[in-house]
PDB file of N, CA and C in Angstrom:
ATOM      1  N   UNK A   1     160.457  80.435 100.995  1.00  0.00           N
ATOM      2  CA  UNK A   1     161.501  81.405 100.758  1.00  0.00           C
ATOM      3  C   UNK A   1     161.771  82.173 102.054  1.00  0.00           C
ATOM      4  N   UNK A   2     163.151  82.586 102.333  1.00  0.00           N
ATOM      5  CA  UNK A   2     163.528  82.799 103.600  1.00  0.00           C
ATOM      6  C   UNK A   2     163.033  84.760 103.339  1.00  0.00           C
ATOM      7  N   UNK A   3     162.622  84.981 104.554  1.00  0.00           N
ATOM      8  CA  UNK A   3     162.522  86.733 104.856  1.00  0.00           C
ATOM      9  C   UNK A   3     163.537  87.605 104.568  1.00  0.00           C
ATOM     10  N   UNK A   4     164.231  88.159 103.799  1.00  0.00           N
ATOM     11  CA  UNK A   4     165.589  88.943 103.667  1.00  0.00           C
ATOM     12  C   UNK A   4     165.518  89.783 105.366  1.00  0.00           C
ATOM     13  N   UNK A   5     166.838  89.659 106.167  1.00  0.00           N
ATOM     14  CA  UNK A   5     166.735  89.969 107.235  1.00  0.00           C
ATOM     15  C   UNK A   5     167.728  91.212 107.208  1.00  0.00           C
ATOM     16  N   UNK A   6     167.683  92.271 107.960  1.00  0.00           N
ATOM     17  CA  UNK A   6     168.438  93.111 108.027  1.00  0.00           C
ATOM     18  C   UNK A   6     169.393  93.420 109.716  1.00  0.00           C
ATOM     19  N   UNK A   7     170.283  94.050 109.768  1.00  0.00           N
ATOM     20  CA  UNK A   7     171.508  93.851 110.200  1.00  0.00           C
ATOM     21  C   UNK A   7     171.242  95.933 110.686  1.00  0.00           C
ATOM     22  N   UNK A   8     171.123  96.116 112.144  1.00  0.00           N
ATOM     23  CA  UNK A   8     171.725  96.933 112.801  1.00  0.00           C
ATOM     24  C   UNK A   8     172.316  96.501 113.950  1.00  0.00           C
ATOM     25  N   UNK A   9     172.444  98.298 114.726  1.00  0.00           N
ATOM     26  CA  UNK A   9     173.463  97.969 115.589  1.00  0.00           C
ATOM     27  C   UNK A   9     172.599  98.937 116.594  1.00  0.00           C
ATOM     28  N   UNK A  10     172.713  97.594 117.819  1.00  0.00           N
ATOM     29  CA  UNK A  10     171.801  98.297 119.433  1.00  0.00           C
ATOM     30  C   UNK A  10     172.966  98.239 120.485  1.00  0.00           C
ATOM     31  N   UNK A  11     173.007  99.342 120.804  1.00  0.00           N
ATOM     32  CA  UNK A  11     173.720  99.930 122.191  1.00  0.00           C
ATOM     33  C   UNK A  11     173.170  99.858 123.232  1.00  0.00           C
ATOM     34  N   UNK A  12     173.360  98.709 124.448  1.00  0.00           N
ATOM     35  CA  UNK A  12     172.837  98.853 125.427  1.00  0.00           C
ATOM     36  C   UNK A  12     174.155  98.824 126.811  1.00  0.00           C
ATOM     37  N   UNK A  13     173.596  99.446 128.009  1.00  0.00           N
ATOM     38  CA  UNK A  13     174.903  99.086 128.953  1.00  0.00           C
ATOM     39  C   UNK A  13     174.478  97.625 129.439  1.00  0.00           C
ATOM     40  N   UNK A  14     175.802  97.338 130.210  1.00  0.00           N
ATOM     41  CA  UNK A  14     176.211  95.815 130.377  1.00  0.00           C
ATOM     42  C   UNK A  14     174.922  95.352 131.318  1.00  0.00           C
ATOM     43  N   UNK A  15     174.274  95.951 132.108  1.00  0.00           N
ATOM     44  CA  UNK A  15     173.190  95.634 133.127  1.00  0.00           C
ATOM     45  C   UNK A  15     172.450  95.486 132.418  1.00  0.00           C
ATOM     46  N   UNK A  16     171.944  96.125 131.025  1.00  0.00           N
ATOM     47  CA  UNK A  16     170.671  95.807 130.733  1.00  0.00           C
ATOM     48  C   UNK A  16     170.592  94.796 129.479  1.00  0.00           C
ATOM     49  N   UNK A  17     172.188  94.329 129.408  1.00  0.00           N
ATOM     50  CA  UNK A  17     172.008  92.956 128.116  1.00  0.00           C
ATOM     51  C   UNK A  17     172.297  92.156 129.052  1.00  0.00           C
ATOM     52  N   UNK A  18     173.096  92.299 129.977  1.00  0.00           N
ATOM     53  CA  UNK A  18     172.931  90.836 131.044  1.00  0.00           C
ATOM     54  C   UNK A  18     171.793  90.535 131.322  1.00  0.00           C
ATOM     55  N   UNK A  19     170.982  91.736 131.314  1.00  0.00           N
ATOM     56  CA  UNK A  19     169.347  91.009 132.085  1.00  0.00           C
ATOM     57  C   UNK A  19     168.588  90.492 130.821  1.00  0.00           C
ATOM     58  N   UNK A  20     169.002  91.260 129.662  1.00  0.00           N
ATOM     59  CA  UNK A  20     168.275  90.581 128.734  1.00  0.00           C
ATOM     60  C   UNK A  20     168.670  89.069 128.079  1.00  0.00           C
ATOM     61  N   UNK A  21     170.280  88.862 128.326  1.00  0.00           N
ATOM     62  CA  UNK A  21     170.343  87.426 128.299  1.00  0.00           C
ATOM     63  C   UNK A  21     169.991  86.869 129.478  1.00  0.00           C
ATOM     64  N   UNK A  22     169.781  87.080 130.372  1.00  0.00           N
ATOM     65  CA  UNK A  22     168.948  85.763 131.548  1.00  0.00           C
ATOM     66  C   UNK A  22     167.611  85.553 130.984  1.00  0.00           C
ATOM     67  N   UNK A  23     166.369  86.847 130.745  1.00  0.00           N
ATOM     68  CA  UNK A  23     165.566  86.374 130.158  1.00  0.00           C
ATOM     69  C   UNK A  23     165.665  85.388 128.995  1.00  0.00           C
ATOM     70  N   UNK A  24     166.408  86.062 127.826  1.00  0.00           N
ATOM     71  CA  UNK A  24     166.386  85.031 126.862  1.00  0.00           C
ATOM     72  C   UNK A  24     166.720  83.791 127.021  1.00  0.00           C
ATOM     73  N   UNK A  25     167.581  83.588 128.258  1.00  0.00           N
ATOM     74  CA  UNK A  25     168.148  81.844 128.744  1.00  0.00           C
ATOM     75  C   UNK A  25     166.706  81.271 129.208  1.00  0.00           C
ATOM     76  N   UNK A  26     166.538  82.515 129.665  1.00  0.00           N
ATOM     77  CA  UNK A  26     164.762  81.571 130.493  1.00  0.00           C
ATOM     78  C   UNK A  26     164.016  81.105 129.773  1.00  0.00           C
ATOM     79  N   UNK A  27     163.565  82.065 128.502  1.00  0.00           N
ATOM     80  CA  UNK A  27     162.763  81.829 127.354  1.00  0.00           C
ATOM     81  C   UNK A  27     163.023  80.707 126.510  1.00  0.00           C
ATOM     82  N   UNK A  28     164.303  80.130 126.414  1.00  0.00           N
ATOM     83  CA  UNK A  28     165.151  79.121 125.372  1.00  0.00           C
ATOM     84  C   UNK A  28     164.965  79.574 123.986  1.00  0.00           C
ATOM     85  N   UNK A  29     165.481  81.268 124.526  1.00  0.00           N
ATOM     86  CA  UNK A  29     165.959  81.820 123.109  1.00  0.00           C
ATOM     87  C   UNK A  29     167.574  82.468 123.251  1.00  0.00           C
ATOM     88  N   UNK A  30     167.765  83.060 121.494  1.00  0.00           N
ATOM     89  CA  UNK A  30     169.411  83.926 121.882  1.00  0.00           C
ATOM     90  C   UNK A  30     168.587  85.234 122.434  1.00  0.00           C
ATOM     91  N   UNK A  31     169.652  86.294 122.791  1.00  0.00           N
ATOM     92  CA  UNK A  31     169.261  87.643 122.820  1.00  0.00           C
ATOM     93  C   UNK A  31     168.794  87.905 121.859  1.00  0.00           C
ATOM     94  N   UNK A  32     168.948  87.485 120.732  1.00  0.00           N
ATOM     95  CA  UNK A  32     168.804  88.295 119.073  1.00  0.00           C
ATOM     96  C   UNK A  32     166.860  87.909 119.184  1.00  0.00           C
ATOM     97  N   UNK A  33     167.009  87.059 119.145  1.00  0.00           N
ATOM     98  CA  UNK A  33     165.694  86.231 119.197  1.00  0.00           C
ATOM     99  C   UNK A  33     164.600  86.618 120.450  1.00  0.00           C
ATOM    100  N   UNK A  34     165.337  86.961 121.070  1.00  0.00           N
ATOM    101  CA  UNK A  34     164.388  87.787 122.624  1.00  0.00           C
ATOM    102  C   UNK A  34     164.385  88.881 121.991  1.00  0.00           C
ATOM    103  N   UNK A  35     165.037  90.094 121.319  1.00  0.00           N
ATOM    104  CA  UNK A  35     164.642  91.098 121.053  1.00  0.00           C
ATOM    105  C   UNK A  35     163.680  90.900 120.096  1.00  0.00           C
ATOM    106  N   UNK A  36     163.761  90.136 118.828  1.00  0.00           N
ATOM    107  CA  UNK A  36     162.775  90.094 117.661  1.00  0.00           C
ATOM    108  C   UNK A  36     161.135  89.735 118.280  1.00  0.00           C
ATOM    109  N   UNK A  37     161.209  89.020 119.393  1.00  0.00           N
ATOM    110  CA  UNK A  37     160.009  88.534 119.530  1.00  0.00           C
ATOM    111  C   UNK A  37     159.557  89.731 120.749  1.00  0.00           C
ATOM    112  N   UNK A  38     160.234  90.535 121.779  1.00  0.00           N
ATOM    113  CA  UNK A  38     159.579  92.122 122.154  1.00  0.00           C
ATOM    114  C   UNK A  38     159.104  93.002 120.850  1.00  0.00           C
ATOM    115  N   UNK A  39     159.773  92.926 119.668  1.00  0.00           N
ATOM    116  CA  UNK A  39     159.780  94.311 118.613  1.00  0.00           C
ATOM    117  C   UNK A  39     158.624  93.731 118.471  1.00  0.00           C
ATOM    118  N   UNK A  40     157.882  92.485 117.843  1.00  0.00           N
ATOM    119  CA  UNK A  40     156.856  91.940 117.374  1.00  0.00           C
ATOM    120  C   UNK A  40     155.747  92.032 118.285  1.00  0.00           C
ATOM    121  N   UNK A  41     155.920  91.593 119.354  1.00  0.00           N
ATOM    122  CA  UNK A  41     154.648  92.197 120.281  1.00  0.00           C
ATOM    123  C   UNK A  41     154.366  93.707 120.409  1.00  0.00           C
ATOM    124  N   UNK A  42     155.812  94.278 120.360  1.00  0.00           N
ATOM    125  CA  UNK A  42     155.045  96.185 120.597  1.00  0.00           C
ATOM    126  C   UNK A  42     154.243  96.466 119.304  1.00  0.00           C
ATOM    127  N   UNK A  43     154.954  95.750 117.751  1.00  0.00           N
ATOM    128  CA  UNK A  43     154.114  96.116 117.082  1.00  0.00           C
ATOM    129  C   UNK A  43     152.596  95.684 117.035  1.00  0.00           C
ATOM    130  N   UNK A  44     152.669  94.630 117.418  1.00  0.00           N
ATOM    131  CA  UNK A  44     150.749  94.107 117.790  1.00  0.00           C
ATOM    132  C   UNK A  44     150.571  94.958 118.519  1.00  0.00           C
ATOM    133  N   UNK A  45     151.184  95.124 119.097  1.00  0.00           N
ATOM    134  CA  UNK A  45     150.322  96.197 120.515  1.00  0.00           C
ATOM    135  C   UNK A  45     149.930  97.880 119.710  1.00  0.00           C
ATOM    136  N   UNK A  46     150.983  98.448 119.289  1.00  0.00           N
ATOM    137  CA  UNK A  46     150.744  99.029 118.576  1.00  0.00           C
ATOM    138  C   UNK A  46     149.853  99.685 117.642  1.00  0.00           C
ATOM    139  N   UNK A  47     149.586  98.476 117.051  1.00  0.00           N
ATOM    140  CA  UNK A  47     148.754  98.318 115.551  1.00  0.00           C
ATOM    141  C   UNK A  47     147.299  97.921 115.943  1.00  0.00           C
ATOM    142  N   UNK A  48     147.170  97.371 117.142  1.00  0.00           N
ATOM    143  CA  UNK A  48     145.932  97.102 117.772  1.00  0.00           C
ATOM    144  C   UNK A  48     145.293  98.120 118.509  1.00  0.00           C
ATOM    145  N   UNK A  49     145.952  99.374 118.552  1.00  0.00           N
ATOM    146  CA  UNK A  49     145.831 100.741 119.296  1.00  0.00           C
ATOM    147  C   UNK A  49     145.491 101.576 118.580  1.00  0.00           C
ATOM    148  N   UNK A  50     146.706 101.757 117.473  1.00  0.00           N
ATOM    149  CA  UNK A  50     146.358 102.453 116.278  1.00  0.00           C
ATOM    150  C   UNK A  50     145.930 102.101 115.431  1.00  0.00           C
ATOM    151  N   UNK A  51     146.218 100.846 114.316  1.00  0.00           N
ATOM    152  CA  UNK A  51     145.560 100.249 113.509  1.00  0.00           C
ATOM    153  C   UNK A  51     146.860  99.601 112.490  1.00  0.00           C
ATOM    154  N   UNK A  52     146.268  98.982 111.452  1.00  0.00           N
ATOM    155  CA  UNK A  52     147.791  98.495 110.740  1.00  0.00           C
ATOM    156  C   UNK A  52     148.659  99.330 110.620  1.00  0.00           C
ATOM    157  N   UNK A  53     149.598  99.048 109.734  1.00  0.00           N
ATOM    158  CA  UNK A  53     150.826 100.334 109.671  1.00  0.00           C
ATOM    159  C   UNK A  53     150.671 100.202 108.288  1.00  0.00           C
ATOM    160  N   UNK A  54     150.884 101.054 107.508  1.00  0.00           N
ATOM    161  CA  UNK A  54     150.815 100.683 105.888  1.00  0.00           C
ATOM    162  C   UNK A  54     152.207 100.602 105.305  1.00  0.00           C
ATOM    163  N   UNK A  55     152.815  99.876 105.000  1.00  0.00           N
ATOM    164  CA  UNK A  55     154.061  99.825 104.933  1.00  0.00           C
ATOM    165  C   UNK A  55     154.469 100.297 103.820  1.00  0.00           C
ATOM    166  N   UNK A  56     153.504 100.381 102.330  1.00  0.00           N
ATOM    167  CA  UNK A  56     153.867 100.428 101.017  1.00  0.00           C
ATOM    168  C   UNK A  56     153.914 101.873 101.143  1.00  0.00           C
ATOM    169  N   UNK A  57     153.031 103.121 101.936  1.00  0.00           N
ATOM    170  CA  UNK A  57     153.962 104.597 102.044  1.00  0.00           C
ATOM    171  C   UNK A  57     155.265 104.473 102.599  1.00  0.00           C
ATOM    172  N   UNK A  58     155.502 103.804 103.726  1.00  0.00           N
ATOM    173  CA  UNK A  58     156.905 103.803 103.960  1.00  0.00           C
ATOM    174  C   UNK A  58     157.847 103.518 103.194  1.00  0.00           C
ATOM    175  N   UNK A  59     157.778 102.627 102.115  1.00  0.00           N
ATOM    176  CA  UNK A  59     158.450 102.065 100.932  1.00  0.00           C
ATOM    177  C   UNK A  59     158.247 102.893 100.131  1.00  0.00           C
ATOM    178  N   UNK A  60     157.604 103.133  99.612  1.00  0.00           N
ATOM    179  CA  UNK A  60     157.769 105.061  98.757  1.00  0.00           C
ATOM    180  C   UNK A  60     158.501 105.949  99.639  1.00  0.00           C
ATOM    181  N   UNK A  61     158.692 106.103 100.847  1.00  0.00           N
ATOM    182  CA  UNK A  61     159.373 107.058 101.354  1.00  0.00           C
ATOM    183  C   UNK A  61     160.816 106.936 101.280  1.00  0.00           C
ATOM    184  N   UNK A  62     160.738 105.650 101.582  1.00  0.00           N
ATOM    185  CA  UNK A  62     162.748 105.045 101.705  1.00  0.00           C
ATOM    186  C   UNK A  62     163.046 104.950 100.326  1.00  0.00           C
ATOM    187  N   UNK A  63     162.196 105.187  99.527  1.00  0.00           N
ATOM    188  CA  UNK A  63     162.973 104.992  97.900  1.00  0.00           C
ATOM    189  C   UNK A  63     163.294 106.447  97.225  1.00  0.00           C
ATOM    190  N   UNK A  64     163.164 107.181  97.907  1.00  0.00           N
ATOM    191  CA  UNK A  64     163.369 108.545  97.374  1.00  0.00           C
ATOM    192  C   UNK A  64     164.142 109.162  97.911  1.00  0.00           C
TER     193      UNK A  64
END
């Protein structure tokens, strides 16, 4: 079963998505796909610093 994916919106200036599509050309990814796979490492990094994240308070939080 596919992940339900969600849909915002990132503002960057033109220098710093041009550089992020050369990386992603380098990587043989899209931009979309170069960003998902930075968000995923800060969160390891993250969570390996601090510890898991508990997500099911956050989900009580956004439901209220």
């Amino acid at each position: 079963m596919k992940e339900h994916m969600r849909q915002f919106t990132l503002r960057l200036d033109d220098a710093l998505l041009q550089k992020l599509g050369y990386i992603a050309e380098y990587e043989g990814r899209t931009k979309n796909k170069e960003i998902q796979q930075l968000i995923r490492q800060h969160v390891i990094h993250f969570e390996e610093e601090h510890g898991c994240i508990d997500l099911s308070q956050q989900e009580e939080a956004d439901s209220t």
